[in-house]
C-alpha atoms as a PDB file:
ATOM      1  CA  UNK A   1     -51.002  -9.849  21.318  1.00  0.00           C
ATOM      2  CA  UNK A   2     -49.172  -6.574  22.532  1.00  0.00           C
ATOM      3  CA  UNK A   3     -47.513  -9.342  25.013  1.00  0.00           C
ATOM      4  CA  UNK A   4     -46.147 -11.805  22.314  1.00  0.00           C
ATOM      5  CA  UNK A   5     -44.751  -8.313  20.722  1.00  0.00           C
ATOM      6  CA  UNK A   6     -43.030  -6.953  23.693  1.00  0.00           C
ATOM      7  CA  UNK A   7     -41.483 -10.744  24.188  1.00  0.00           C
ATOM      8  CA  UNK A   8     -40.466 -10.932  20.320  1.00  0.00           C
ATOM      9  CA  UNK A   9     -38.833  -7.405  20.648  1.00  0.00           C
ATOM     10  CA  UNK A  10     -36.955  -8.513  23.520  1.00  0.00           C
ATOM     11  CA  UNK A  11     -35.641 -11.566  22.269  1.00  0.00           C
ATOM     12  CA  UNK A  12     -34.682  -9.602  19.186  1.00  0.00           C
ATOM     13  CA  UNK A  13     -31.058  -8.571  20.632  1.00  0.00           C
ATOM     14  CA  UNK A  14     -30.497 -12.567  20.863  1.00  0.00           C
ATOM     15  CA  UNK A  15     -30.507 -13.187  17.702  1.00  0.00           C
ATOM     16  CA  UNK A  16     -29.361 -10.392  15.986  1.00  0.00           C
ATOM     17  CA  UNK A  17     -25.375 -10.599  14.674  1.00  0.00           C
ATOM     18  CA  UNK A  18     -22.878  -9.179  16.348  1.00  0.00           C
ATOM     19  CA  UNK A  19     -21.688  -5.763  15.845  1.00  0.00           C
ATOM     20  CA  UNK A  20     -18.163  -5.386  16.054  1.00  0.00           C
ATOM     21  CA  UNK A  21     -16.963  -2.116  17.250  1.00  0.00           C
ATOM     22  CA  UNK A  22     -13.071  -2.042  16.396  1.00  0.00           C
ATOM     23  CA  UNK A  23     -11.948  -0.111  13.722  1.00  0.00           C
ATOM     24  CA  UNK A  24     -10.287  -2.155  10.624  1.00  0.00           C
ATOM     25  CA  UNK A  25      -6.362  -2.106  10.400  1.00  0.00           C
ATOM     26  CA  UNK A  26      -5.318   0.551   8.066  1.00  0.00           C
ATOM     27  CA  UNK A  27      -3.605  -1.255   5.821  1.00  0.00           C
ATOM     28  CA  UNK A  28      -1.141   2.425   4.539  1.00  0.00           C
ATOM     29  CA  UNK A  29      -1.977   5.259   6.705  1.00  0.00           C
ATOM     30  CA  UNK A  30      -4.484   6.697   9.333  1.00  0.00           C
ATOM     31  CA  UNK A  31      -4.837   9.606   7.400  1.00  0.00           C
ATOM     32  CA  UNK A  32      -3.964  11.588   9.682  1.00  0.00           C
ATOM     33  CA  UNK A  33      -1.398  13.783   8.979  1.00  0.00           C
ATOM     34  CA  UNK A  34       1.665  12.159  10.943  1.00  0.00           C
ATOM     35  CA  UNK A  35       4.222  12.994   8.133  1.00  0.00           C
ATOM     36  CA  UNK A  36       5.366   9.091   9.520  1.00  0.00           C
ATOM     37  CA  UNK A  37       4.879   7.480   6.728  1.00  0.00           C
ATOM     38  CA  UNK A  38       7.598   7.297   3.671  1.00  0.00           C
ATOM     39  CA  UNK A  39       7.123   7.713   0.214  1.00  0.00           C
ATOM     40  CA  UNK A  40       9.541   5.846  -0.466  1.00  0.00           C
ATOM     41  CA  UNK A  41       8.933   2.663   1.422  1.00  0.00           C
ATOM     42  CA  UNK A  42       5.083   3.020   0.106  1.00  0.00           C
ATOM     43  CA  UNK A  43       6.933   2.477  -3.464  1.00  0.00           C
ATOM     44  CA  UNK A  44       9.199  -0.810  -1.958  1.00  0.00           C
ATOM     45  CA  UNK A  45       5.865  -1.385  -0.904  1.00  0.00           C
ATOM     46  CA  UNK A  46       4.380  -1.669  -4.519  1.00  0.00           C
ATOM     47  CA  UNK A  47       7.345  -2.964  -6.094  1.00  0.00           C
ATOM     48  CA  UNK A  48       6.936  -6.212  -2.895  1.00  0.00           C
ATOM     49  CA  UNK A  49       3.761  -6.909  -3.893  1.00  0.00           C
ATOM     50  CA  UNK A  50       4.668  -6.848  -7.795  1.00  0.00           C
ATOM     51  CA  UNK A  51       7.498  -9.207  -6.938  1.00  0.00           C
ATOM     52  CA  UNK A  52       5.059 -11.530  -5.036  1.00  0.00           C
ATOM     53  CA  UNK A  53       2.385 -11.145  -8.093  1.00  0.00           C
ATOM     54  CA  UNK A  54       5.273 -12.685 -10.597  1.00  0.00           C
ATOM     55  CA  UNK A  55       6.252 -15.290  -8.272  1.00  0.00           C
ATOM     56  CA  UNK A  56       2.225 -16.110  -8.128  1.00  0.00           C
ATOM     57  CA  UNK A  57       2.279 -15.924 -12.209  1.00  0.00           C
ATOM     58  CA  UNK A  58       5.147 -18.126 -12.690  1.00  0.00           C
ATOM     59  CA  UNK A  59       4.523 -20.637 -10.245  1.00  0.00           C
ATOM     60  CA  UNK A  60       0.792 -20.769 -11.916  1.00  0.00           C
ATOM     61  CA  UNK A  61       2.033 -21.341 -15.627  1.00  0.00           C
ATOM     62  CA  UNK A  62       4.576 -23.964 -14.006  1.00  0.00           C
ATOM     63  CA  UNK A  63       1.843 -25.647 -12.883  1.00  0.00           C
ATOM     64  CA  UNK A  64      -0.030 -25.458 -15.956  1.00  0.00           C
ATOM     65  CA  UNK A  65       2.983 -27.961 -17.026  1.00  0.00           C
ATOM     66  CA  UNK A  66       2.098 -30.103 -14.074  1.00  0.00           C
ATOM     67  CA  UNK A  67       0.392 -33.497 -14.746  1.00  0.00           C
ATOM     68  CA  UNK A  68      -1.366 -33.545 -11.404  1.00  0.00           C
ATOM     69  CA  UNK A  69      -0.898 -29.787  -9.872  1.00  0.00           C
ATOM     70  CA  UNK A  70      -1.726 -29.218  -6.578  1.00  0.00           C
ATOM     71  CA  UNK A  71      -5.193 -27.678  -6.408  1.00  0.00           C
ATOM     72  CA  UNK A  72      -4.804 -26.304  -2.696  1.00  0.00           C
ATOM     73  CA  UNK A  73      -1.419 -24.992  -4.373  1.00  0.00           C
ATOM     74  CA  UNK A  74      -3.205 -23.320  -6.761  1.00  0.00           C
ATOM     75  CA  UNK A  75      -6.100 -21.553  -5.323  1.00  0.00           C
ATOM     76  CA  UNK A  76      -3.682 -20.667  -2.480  1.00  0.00           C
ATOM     77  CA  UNK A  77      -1.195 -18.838  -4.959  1.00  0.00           C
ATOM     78  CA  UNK A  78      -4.526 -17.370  -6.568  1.00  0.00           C
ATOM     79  CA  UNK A  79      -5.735 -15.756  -3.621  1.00  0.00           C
ATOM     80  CA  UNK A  80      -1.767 -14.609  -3.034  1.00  0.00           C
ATOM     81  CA  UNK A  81      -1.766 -12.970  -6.515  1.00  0.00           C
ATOM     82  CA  UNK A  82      -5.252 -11.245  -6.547  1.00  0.00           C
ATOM     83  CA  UNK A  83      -4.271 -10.097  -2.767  1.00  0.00           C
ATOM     84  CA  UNK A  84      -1.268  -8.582  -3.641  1.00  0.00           C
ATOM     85  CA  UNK A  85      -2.791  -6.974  -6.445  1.00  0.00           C
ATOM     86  CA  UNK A  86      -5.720  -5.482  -4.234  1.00  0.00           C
ATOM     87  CA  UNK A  87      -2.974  -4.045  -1.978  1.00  0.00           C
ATOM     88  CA  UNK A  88      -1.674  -2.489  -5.195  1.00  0.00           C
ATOM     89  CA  UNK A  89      -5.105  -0.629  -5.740  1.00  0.00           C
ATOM     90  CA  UNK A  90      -5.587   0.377  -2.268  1.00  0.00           C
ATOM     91  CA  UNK A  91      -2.801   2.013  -1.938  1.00  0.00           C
ATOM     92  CA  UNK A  92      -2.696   3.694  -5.209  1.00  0.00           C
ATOM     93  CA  UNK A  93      -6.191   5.168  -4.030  1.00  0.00           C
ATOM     94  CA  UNK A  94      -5.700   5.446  -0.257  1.00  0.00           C
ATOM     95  CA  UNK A  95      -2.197   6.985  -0.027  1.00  0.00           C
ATOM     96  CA  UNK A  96      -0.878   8.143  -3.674  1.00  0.00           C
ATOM     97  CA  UNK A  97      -4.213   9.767  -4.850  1.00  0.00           C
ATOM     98  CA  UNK A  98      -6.289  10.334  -1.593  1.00  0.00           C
ATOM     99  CA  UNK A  99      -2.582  11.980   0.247  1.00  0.00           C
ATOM    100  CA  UNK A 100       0.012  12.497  -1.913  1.00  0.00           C
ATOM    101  CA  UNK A 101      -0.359  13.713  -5.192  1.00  0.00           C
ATOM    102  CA  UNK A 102      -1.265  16.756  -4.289  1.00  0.00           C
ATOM    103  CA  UNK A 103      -3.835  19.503  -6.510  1.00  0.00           C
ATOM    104  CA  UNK A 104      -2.415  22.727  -8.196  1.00  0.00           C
ATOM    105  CA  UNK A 105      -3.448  25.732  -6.458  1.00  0.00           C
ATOM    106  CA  UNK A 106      -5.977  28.121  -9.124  1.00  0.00           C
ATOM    107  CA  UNK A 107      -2.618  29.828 -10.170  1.00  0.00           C
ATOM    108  CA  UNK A 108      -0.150  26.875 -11.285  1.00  0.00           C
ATOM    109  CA  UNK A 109       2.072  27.067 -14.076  1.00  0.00           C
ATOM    110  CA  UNK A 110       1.234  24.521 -16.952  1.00  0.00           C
ATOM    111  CA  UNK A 111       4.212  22.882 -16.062  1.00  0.00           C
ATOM    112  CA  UNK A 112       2.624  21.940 -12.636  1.00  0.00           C
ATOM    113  CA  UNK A 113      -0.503  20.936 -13.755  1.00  0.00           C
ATOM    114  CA  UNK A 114       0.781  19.148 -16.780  1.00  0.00           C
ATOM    115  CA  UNK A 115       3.246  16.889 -13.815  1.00  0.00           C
ATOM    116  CA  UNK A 116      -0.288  16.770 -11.789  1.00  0.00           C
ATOM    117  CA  UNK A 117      -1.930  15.191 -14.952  1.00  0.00           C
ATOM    118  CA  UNK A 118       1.058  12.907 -15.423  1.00  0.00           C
ATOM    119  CA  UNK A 119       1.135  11.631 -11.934  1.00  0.00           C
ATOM    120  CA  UNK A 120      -2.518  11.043 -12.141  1.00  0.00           C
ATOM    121  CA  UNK A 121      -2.567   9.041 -15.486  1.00  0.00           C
ATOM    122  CA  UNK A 122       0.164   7.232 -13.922  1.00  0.00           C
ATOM    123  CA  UNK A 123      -1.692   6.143 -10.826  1.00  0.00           C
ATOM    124  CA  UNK A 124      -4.714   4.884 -13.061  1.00  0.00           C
ATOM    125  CA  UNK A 125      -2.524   3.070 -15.098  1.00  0.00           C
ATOM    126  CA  UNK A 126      -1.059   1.047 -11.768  1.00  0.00           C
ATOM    127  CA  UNK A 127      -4.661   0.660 -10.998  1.00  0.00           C
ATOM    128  CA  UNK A 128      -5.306  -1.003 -14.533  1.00  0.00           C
ATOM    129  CA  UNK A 129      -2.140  -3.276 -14.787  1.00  0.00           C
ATOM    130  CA  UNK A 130      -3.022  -4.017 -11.044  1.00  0.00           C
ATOM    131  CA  UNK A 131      -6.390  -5.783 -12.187  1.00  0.00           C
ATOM    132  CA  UNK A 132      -4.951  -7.138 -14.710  1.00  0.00           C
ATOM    133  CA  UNK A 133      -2.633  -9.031 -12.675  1.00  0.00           C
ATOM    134  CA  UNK A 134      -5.906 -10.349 -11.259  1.00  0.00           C
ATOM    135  CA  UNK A 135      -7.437 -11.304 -14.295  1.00  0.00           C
ATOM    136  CA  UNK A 136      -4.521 -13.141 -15.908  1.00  0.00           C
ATOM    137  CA  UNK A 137      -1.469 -15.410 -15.408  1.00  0.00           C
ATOM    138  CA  UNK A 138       0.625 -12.847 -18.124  1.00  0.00           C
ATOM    139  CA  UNK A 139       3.959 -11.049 -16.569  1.00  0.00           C
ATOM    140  CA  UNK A 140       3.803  -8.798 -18.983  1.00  0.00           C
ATOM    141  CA  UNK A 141       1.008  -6.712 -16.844  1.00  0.00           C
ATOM    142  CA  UNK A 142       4.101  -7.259 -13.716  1.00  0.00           C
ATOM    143  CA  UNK A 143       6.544  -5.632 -16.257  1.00  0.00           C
ATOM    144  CA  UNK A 144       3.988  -2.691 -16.796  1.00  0.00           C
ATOM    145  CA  UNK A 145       3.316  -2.135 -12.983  1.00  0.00           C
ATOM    146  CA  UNK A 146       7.458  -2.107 -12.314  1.00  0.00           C
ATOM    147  CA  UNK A 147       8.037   0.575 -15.347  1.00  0.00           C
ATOM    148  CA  UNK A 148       5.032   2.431 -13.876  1.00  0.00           C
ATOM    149  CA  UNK A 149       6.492   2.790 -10.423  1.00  0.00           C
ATOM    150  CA  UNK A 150       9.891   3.607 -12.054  1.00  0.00           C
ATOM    151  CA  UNK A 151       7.855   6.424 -14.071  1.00  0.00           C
ATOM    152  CA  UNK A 152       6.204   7.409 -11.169  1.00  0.00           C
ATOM    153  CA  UNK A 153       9.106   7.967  -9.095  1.00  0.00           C
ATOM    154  CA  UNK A 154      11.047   9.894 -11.592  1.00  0.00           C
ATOM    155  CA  UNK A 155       8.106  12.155 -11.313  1.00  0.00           C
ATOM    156  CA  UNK A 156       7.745  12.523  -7.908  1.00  0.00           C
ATOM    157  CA  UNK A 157      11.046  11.677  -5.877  1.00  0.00           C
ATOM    158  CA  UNK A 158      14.176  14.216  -6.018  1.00  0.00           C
ATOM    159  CA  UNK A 159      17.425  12.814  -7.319  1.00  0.00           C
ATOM    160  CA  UNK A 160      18.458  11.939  -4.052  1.00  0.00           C
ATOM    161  CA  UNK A 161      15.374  10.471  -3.213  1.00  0.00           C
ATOM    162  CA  UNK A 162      15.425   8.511  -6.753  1.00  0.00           C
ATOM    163  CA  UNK A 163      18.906   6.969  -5.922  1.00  0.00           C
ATOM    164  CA  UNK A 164      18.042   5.961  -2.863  1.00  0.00           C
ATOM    165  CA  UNK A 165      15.167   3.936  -3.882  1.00  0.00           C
ATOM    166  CA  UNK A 166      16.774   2.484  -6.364  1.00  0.00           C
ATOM    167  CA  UNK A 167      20.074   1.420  -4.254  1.00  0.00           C
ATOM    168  CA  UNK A 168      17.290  -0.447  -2.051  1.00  0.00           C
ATOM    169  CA  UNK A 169      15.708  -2.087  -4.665  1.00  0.00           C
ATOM    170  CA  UNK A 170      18.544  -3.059  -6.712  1.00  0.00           C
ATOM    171  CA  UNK A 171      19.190  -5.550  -3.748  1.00  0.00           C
ATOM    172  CA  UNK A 172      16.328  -7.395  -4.369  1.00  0.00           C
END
């Protein structure tokens, strides 16, 4: 018996999955901080993915129209939608929140905290319209997530900043 246990034991390793030992891409920052990343390309970032969530939407209610849509076209601009969407989340949490909106020291103003509160509300908000671009095929939750990063920004970006963000994005 303590023979057919040792053998088991050993052949244990064989069959056991494999444990991968590479780190997953970080898909916005390290989190180290680098002070590489940009705040403003993390918002171009947002505002991509909200364009590629609309084109998703659209192309879904087209096909709605279709007699015989595509089914591989579907699910594929599905997955596209509910991706992009994801990406939204995570980086609200993983950069925005996590990083970047930083917490008031003890002795803030009320103006400080009141722009803390603000950005935070904000944030969730993204995070809401964000699975609600999951859930549904409605633009109006893309509309929401484009004022909300326009809100955002004008809360968190100087004027030159601001201008700059949207010069690059009025290109689009």
């Amino acid at each position: 018996m303590k023979h057919l246990l040792l053998s088991l034991l050993a052949l244990t390793p064989l069959f056991a999955a494999p444990v991968s030992t590479s780190a997953p891409a970080a898909p916005f920052h390290c989190q180290v901080p680098c002070g590489i990343y940009g705040d403003t390309l993390r918002i171009q970032m947002l505002l991509e993915d909200t364009a590629t969530i609309e084109k998703g939407m659209v192309t879904l209610n087209a096909m709605d129209q279709e007699q015989a849509p595509s089914e591989n076209q579907r699910v594929r601009w599905i997955l596209t939608k509910d991706e992009h969407a994801q990406a939204i989340q995570d980086q609200v949490a993983a950069y925005w929140l996590a990083q970047r909106i930083k917490t008031p020291k003890a002795d803030a103003d009320e103006a400080a905290l009141a722009k803390y509160h603000h950005q935070l509300e904000l944030m969730h908000r993204l995070t809401v319209s964000a699975m609600k671009c999951k859930q549904t095929t409605d633009v109006e939750h893309v509309a929401e997530l484009r004022r909300l990063c326009d809100e955002f920004s004008g809360t968190y970006f100087s004027a030159e900043d601001l201008e700059h963000l949207r010069g690059h994005n009025a290109g689009k």
